[in-house]
Protein backbone atom coordinates (compact mmCIF):
# COMPACT_ATOMS: atom_id res chain seq x y z
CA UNK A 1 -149.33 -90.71 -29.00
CA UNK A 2 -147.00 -93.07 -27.08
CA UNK A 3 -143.61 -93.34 -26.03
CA UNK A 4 -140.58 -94.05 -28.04
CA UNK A 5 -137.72 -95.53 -25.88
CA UNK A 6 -133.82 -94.90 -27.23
CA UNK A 7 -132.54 -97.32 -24.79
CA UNK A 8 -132.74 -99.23 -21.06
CA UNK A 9 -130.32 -99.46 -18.06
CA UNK A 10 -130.06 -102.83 -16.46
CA UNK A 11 -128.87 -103.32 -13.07
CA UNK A 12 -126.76 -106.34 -12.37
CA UNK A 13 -127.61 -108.10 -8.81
CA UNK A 14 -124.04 -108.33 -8.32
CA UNK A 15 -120.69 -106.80 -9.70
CA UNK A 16 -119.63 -109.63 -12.35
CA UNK A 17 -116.03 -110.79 -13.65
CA UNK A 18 -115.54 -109.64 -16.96
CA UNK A 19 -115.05 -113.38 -18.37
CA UNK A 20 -117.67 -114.59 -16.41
CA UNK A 21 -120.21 -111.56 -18.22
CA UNK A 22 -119.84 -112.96 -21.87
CA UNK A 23 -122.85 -115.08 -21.52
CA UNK A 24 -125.48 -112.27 -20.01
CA UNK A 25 -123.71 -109.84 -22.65
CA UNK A 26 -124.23 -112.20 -25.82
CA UNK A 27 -127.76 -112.78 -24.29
CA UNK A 28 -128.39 -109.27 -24.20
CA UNK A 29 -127.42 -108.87 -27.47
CA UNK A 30 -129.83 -111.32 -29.54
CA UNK A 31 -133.03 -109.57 -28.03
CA UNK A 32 -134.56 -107.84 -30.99
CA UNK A 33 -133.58 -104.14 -31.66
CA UNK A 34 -130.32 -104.12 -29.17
CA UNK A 35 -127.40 -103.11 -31.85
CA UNK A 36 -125.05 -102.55 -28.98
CA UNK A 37 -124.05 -103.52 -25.15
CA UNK A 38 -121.44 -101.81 -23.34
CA UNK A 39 -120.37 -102.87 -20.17
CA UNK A 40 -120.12 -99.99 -17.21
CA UNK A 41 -116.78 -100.36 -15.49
CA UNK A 42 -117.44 -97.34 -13.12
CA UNK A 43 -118.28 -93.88 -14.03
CA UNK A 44 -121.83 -91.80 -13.70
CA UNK A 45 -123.86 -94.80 -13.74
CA UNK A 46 -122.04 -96.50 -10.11
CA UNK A 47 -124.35 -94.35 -8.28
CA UNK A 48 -127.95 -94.91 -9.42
CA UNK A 49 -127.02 -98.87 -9.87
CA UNK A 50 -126.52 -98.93 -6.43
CA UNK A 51 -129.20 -97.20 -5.61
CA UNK A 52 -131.12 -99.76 -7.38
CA UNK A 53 -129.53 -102.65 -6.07
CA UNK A 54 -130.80 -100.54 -2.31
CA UNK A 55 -133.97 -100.72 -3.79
CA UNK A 56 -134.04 -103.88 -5.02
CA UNK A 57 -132.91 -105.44 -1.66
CA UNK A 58 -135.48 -103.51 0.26
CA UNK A 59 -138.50 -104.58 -1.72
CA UNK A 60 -137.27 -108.35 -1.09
CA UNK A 61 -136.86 -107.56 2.59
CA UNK A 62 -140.60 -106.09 2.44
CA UNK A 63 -141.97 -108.92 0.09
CA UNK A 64 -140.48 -111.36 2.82
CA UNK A 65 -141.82 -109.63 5.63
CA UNK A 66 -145.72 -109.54 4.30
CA UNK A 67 -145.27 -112.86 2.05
CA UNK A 68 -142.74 -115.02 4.06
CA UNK A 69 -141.72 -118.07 2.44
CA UNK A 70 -142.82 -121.14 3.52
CA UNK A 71 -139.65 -123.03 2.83
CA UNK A 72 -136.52 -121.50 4.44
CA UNK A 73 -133.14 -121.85 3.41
């Protein structure tokens, strides 16, 4: 038996402007099966998307330490 997913949460890298958002919100919405996007403006979710972003930044800090890039910017 597998799975059966209702829905995903994506964390932005950064916070974005709201005009500057239409684009990754209208690309959100042709992937096939999405019938809505809502923006989060603050709320329940403020807390685990920054503990994602935390997360995020830590695995690139980790990648960078055992992987370092050859080419730095």
């Amino acid at each position: 038996m597998t799975d059966r997913y209702k829905g995903f949460i994506v964390t932005l890298g950064d916070d974005l402007r709201d005009d500057d958002a239409a684009a990754t919100i209208a690309a959100i919405k042709q992937i096939k099966g999405v019938i809505a996007v809502k923006p989060v403006l603050g709320g329940d979710m403020d807390d685990e998307m920054a503990r994602e972003r935390v997360r995020h930044e830590l695995w690139k800090k980790i990648h960078e330490a055992f992987y370092p890039s050859k080419v730095k910017s």
